[in-house]
Protein backbone atom coordinates (compact mmCIF):
# COMPACT_ATOMS: atom_id res chain seq x y z
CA UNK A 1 16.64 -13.49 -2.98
CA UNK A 2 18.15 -14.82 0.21
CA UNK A 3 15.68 -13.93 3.53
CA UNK A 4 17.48 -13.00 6.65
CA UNK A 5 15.71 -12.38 9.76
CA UNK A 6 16.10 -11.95 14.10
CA UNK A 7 13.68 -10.89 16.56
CA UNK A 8 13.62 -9.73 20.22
CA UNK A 9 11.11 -9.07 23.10
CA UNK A 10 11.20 -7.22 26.30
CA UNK A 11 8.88 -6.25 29.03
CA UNK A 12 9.91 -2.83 29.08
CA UNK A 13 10.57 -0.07 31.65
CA UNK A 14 7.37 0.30 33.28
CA UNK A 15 5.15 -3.11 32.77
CA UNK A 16 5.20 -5.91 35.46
CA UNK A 17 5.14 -8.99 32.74
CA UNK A 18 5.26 -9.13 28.67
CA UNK A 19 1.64 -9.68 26.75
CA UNK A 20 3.85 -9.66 23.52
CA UNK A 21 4.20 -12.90 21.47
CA UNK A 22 5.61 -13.35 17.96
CA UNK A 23 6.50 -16.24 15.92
CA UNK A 24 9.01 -16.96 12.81
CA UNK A 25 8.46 -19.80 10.49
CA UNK A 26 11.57 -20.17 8.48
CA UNK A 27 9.62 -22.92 6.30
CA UNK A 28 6.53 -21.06 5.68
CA UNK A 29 8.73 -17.78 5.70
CA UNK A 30 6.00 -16.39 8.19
CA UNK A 31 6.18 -13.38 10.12
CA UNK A 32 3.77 -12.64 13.23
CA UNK A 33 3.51 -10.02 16.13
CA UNK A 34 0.98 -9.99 18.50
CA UNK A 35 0.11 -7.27 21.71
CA UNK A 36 -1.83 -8.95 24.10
CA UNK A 37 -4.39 -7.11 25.95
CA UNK A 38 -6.88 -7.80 29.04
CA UNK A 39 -4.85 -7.98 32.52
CA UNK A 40 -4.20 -10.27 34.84
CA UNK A 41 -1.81 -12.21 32.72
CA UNK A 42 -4.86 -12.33 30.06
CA UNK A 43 -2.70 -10.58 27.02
CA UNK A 44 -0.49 -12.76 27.20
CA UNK A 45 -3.03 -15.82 26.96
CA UNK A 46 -4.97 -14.06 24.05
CA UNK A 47 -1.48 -12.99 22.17
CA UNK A 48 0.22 -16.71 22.73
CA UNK A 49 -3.28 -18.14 21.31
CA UNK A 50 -3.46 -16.26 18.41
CA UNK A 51 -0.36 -16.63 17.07
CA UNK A 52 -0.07 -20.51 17.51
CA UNK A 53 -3.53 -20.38 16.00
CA UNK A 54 -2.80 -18.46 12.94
CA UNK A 55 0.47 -20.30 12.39
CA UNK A 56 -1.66 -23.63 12.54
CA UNK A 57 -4.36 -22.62 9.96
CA UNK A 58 -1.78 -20.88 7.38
CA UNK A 59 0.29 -24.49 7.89
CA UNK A 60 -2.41 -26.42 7.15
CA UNK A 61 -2.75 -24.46 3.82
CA UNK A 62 0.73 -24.81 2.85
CA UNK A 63 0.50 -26.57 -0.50
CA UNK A 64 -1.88 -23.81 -1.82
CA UNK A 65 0.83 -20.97 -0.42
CA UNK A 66 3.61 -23.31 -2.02
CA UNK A 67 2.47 -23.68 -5.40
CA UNK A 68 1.92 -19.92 -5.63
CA UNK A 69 4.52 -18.07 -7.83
CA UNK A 70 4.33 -14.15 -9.29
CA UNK A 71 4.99 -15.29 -13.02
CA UNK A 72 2.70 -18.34 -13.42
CA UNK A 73 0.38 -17.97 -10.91
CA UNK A 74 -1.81 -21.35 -10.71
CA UNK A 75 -3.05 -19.75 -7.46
CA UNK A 76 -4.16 -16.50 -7.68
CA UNK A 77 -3.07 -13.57 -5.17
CA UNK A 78 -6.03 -12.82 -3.19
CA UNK A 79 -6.80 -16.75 -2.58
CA UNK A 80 -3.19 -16.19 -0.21
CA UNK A 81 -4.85 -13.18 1.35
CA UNK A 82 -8.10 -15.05 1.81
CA UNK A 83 -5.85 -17.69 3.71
CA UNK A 84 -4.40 -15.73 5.84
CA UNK A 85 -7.90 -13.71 6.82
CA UNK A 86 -9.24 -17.14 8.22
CA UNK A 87 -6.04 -17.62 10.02
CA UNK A 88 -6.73 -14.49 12.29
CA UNK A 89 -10.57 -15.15 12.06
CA UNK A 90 -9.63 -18.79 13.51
CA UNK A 91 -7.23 -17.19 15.72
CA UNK A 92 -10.06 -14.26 17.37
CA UNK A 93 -12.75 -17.34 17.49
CA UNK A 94 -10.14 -19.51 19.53
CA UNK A 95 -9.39 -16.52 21.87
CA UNK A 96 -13.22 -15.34 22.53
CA UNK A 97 -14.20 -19.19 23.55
CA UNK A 98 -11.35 -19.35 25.87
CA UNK A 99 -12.44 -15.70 27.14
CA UNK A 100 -16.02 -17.46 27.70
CA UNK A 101 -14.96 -20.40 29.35
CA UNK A 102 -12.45 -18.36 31.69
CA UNK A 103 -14.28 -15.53 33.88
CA UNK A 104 -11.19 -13.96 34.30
CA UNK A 105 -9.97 -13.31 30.99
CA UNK A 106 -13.98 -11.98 29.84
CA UNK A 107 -12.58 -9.36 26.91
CA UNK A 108 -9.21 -9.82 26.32
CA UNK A 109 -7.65 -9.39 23.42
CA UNK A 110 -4.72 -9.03 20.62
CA UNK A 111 -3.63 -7.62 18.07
CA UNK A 112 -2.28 -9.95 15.00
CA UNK A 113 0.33 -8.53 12.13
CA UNK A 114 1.15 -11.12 9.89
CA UNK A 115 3.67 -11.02 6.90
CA UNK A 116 3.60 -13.71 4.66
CA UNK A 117 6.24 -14.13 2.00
CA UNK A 118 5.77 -16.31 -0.65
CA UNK A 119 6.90 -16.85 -4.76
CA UNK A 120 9.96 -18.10 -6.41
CA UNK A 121 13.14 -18.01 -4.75
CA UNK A 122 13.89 -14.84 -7.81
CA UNK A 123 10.08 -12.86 -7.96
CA UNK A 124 8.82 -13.11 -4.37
CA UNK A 125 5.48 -11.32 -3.29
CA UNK A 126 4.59 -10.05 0.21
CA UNK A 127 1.20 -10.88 1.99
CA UNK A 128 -0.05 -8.99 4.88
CA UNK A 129 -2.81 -9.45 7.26
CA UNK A 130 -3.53 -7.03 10.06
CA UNK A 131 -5.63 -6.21 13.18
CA UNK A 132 -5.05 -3.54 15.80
CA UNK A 133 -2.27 -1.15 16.26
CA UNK A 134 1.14 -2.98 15.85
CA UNK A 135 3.03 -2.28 12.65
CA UNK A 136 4.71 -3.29 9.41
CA UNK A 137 7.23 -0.70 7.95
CA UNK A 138 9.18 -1.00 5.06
CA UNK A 139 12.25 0.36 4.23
CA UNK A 140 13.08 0.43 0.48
CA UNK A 141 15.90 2.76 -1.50
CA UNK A 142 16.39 4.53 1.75
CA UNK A 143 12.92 5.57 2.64
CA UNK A 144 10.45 4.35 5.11
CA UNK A 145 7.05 3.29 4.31
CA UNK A 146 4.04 2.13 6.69
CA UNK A 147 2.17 -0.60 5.14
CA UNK A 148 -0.63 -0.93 8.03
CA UNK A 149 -2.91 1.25 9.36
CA UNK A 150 -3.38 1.44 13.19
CA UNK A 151 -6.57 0.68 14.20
CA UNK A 152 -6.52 3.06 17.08
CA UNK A 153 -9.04 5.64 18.51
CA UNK A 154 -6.10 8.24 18.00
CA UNK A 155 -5.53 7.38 14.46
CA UNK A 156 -9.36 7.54 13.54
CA UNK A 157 -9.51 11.01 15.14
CA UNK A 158 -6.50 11.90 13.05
CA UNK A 159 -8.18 9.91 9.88
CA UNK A 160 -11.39 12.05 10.15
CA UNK A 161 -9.63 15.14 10.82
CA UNK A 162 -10.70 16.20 14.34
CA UNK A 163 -7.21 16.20 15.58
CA UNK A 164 -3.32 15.97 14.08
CA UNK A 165 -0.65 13.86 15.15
CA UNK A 166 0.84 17.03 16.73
CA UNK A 167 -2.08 17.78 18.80
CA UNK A 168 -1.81 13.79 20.44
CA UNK A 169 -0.19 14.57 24.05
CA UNK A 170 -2.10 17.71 24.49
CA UNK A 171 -5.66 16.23 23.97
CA UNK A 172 -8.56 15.75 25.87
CA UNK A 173 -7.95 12.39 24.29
CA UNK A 174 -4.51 11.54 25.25
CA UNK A 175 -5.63 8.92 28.30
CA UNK A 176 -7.65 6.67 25.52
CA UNK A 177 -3.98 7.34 23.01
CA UNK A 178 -3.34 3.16 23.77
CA UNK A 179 -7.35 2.65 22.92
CA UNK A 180 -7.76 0.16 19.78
CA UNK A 181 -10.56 0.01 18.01
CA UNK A 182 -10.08 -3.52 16.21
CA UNK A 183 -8.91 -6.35 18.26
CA UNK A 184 -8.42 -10.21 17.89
CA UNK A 185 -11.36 -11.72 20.38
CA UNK A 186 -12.44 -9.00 22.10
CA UNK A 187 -15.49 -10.72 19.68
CA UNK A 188 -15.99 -13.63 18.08
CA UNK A 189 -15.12 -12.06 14.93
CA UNK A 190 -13.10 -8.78 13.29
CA UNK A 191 -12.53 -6.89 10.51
CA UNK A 192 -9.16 -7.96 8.86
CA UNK A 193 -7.15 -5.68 6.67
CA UNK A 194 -5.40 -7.71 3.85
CA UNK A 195 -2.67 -6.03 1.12
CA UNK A 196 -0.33 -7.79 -1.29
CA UNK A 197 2.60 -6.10 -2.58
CA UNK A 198 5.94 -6.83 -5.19
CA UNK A 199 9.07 -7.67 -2.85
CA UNK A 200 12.19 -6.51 -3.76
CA UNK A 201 15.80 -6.97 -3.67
CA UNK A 202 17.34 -4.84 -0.53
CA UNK A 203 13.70 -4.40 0.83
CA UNK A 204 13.64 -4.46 4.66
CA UNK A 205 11.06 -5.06 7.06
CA UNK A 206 10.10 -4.28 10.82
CA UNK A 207 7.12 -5.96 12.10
CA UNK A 208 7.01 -4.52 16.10
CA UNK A 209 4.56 -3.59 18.59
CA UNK A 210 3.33 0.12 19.78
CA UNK A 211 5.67 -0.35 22.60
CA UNK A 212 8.87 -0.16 20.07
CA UNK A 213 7.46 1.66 17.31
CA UNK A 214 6.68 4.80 19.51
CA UNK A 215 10.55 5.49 19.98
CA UNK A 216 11.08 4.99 16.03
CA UNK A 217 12.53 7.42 13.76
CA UNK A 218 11.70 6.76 10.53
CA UNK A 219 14.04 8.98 8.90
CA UNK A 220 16.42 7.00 10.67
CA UNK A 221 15.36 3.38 10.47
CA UNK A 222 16.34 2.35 6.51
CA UNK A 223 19.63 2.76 8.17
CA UNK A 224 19.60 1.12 11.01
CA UNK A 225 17.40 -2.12 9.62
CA UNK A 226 20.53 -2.18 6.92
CA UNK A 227 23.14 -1.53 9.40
CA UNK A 228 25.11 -4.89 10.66
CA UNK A 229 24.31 -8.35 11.62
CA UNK A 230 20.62 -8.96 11.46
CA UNK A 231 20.62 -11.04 14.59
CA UNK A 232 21.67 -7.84 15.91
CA UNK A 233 19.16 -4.87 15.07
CA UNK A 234 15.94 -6.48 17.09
CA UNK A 235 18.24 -5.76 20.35
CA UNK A 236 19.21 -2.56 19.45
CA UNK A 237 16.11 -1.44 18.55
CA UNK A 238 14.63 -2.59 21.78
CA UNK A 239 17.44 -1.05 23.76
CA UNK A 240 16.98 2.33 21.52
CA UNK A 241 13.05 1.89 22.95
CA UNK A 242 13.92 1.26 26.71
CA UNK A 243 16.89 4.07 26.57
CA UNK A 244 13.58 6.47 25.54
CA UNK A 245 11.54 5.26 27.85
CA UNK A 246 10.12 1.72 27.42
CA UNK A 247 6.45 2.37 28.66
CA UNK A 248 5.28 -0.42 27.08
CA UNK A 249 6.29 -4.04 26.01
CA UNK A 250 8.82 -4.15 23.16
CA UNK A 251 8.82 -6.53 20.58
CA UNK A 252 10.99 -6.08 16.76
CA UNK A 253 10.65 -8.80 14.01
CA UNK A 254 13.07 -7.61 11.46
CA UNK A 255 13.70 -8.99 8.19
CA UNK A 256 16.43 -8.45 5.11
CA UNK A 257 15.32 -9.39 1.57
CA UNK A 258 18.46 -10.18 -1.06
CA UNK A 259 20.69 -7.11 -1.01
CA UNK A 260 20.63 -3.55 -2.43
CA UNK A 261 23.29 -4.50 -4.94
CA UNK A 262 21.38 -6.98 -6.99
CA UNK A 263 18.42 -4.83 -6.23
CA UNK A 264 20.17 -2.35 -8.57
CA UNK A 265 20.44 -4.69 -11.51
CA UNK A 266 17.12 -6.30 -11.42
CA UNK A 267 14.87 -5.82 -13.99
CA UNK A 268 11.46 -6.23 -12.19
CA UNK A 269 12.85 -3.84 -9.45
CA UNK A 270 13.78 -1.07 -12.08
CA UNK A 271 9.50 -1.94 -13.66
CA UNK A 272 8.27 -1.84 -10.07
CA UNK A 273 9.83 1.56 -9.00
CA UNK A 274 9.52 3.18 -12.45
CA UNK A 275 5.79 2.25 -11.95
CA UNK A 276 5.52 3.33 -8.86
CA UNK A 277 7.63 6.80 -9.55
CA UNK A 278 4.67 7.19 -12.25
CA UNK A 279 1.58 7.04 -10.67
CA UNK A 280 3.35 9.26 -7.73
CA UNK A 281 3.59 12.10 -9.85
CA UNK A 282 0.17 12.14 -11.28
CA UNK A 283 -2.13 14.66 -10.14
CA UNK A 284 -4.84 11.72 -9.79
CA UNK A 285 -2.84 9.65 -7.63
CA UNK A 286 -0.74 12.90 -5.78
CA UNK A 287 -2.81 12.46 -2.72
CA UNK A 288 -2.23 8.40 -2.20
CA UNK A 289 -0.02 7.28 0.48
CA UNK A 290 2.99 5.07 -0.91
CA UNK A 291 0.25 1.70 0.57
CA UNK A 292 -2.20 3.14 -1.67
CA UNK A 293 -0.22 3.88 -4.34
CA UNK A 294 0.84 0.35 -4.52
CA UNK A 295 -2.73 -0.91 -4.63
CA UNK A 296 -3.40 0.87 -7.52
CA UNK A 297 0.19 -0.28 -9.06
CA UNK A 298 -1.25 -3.75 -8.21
CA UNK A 299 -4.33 -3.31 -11.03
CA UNK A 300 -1.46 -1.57 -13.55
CA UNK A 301 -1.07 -3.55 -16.11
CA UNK A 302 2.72 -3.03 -17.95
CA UNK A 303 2.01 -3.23 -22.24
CA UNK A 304 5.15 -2.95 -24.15
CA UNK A 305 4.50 -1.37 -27.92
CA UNK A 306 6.12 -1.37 -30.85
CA UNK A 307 7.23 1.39 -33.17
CA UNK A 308 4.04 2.80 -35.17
CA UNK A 309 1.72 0.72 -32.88
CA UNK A 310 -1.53 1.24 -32.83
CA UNK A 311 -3.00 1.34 -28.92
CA UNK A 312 -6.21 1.96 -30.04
CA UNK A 313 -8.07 3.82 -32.65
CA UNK A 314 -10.84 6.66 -32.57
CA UNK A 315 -14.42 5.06 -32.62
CA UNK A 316 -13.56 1.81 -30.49
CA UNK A 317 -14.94 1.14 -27.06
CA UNK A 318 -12.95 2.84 -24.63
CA UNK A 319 -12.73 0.93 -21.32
CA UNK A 320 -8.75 1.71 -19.92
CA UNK A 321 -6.54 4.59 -19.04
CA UNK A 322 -3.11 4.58 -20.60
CA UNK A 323 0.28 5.98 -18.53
CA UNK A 324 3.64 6.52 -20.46
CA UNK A 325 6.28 4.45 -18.69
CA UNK A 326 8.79 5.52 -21.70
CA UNK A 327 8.99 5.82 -25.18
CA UNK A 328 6.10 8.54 -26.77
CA UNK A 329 2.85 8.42 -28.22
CA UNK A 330 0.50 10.37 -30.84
CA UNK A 331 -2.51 11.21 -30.32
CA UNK A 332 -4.40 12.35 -33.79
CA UNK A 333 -7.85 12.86 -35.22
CA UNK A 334 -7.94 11.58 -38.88
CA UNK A 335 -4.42 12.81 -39.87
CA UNK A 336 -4.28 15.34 -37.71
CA UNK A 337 -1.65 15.33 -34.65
CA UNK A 338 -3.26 16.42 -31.51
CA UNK A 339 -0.31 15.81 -28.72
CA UNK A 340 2.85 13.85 -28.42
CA UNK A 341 2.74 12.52 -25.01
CA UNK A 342 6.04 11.20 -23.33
CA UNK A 343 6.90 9.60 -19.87
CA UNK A 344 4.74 10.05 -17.30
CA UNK A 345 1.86 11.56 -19.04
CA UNK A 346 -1.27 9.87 -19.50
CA UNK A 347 -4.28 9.66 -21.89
CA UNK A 348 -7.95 7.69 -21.99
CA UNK A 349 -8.50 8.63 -18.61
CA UNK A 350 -11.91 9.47 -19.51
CA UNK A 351 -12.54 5.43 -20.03
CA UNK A 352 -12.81 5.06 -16.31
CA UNK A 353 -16.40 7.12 -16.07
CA UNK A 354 -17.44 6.96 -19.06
CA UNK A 355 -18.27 4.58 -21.52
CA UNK A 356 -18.07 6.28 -24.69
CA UNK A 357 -16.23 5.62 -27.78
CA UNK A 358 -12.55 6.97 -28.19
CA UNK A 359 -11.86 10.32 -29.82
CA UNK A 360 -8.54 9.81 -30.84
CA UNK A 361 -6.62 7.20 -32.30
CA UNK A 362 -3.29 6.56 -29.80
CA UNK A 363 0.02 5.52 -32.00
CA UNK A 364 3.36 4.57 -30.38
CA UNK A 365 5.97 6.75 -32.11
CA UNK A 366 8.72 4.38 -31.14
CA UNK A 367 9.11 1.58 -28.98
CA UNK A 368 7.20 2.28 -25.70
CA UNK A 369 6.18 1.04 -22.38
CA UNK A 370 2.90 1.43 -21.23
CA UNK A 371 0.96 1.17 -17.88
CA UNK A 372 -2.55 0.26 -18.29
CA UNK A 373 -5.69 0.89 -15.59
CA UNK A 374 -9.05 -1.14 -17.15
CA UNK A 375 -12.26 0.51 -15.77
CA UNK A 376 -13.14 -2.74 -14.23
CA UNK A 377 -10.46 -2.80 -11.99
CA UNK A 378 -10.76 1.00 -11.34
CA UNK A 379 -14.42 0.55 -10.05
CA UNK A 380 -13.30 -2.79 -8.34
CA UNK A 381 -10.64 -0.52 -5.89
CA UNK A 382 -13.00 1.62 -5.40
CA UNK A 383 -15.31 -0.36 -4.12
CA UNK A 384 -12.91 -1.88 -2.09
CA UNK A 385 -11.34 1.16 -0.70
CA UNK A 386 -13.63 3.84 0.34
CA UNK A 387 -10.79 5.88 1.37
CA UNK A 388 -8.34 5.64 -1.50
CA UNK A 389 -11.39 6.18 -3.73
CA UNK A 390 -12.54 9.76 -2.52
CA UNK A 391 -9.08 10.96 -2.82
CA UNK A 392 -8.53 10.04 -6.52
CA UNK A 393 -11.93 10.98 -7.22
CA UNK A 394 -11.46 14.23 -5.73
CA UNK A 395 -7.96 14.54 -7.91
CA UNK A 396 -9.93 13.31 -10.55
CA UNK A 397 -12.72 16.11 -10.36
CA UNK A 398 -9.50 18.41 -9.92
CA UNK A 399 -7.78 17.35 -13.40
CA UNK A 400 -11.38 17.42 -15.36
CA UNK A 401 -11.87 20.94 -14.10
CA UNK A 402 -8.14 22.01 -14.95
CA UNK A 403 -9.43 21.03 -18.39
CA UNK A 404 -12.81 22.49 -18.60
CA UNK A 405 -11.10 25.62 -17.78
CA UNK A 406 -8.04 25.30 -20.67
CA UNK A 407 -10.95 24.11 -23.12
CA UNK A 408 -12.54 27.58 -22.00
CA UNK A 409 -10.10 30.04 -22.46
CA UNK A 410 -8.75 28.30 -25.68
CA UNK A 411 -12.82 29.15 -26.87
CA UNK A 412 -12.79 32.14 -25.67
CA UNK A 413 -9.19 32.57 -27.46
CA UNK A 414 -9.97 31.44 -30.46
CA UNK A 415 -13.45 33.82 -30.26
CA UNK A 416 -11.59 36.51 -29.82
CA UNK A 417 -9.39 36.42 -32.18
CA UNK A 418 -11.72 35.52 -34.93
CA UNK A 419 -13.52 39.07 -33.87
CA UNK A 420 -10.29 40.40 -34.04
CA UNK A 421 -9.61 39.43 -37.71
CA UNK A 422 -13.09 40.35 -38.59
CA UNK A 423 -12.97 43.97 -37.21
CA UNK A 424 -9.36 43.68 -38.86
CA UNK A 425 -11.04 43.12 -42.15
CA UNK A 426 -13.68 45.67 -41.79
CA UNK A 427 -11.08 48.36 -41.39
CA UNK A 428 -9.61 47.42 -44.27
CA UNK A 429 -12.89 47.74 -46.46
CA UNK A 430 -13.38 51.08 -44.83
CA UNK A 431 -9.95 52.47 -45.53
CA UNK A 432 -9.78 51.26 -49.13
């Protein structure tokens, strides 16, 4: 999967010098965008420090990042992620001692959005590190993901519900709507949010600043990151900024992974979106955004069964929750079928509360694929992620109540019509 990439800055319409920096390592196939803050020409310090910084550190790691590879991974994932978390914690250290030393730069600051690309030339994974309010968006199979979360006053009003997006421009709020509430050295050290994530063939990335990402349309955008040259877009999407306005500094990293045609015929690409597709349209996961969705794809396990299969059998430990990628599955008590469960649907969700033994004994009818969730895992994202965990625990709650109430009515069903047949009978009796 061949990488492309082009970037471009510019001051903007209404700013007096450019506090944006970013850097491209074709060697380390690293990706970095950085929004000074501070005055006085202090952005621009703290954004050209941080991203020489964090370039340094992740170089000085580079056999680790090199011998990593998705399919035999002698360096695991989140050691990559813990790499590039010291890079920016290097990189806000570095900036606070020069803000000490210098009284004129006292609190400045900078964001820091790194992408990090790394794998086999065939199964390559994306790493991303992130502080502040400048963005990574994705554009896959013509649709537009974000894969950071601004940390912005705005977006934690939005977050906690006090305000929507709608509501921005005519809010008390609206003179704090460039207010961060992360940045690199403001402090000697930050909070750094850290995702890994499958790349595909035909994926494309912008990495930009607020300054360019406020004129975006993100319907728009998979087709104009896919549109010609790639040295090209950057420029046009600054110009597309400065032609709206340009209130800020304007900076566009963009990047082309492979192209859609091989994306078509790859097999991990078809696993990754049919996984995806899966979890989406579960009621537990139907709340997720498409970044959360993909952590929880990242603790799926894919199990491939064959015909007559046993997944597991009624009185063993339960500890995982089973999704039909395709094929079908029984479930039965003794000999007794109970369901026939095909793609999409899911069983053994109950593992991931509750430690019980299993009911049912889970067959594969035919040869079937299988997406697994261990309740180790499950607690571990949770734990993790207080956000993503109250909204699948809520859906959760949902889907056991759903069932409480079936389970009800099928009682209260069955009670009837047992009353039924016995008033039934007693007719009889009294008529004969």
């Amino acid at each position: 999967m061949e990488l492309t990439f082009a970037a471009a800055t510019d001051i903007g319409r209404q700013r007096t010098h450019n506090e944006d920096n970013f850097l491209i390592d074709k060697k380390l196939r690293l990706f970095l965008v950085a929004d000074g803050m501070g005055g006085h020409a202090a952005g621009e310090v703290a954004s050209s420090i941080a991203v020489h910084e964090i370039r340094d550190t992740i170089n000085n790691n580079r056999d680790l990042i090199d011998r990593y590879r998705v399919d035999h991974p002698s360096v695991q994932a989140y050691e990559i992620l813990q790499v590039l978390e010291h890079a920016i914690q290097a990189a806000c250290a570095a900036v606070h001692a020069r803000a000490q030393v210098e009284q004129d730069k006292r609190g400045m600051g900078t964001t820091a959005t790194v992408l990090l690309i790394a794998g086999g030339s065939d199964q390559l994974r994306g790493f991303i590190a992130h502080v502040g309010d400048s963005r990574v968006y994705l554009a896959r199979q013509n649709q537009c993901h974000v894969l950071t979360e601004d940390h912005s006053l705005m977006n934690e009003l939005v977050r906690r519900g006090k305000l929507n997006r709608e509501q921005i421009e005519s809010s008390p709020y609206k003179q704090y709507k460039n207010a961060v509430t992360r940045a690199v050295g403001v402090y000697s050290s930050v909070e750094v949010d850290t995702f890994d994530f499958d790349i595909l063939p035909g994926d494309r990335f912008l990495l930009c600043s607020d300054g360019m990402y406020a004129y975006v349309d993100e319907a728009e955008l998979p087709k104009q990151l896919a549109n010609g040259e790639v040295k090209d877009v950057p420029r046009a999407l600054v110009d597309m900024a400065n032609t709206g306005g340009g209130h800020d500094n304007i900076t566009a990293v963009v990047i082309r992974v492979g192209d859609t045609a091989s994306a078509e015929l790859a097999p991990r690409s078809t696993e990754v979106s049919q996984k995806l597709d899966v979890l989406k349209a579960m009621q537990m996961f139907r709340y997720l955004s498409y970044k959360e969705l993909v952590r929880v794809s990242n603790i799926a396990e894919v199990i491939e069964c064959k015909a007559d299969q046993v997944v597991f059998s009624a009185g063993q430990p339960g500890d995982a929750m089973y999704v039909v990628l395709s094929g079908k599955v029984r479930l039965s008590k003794a000999e007794t079928a109970v369901a026939e469960l095909g793609t999409g649907m899911h069983f053994g969700e109950m593992s991931l509360v509750d430690r019980s033994v299993r009911s049912l004994t889970a067959t594969a009818l035919e040869p079937t694929t299988l997406v697994a969730i261990t309740r180790k895992e499950f607690y571990e994202i949770i734990k993790r992620e207080p956000a993503l965990a109250t909204k699948m625990l809520w859906s959760f709650v949902q889907v056991l109540g759903q069932r409480l109430r079936k389970t009800t009515n099928d009682l209260s069903d069955a009670l009837h019509g047992d009353r039924h047949g016995q008033v039934s009978e007693a007719e009889n009796l009294f008529q004969d």
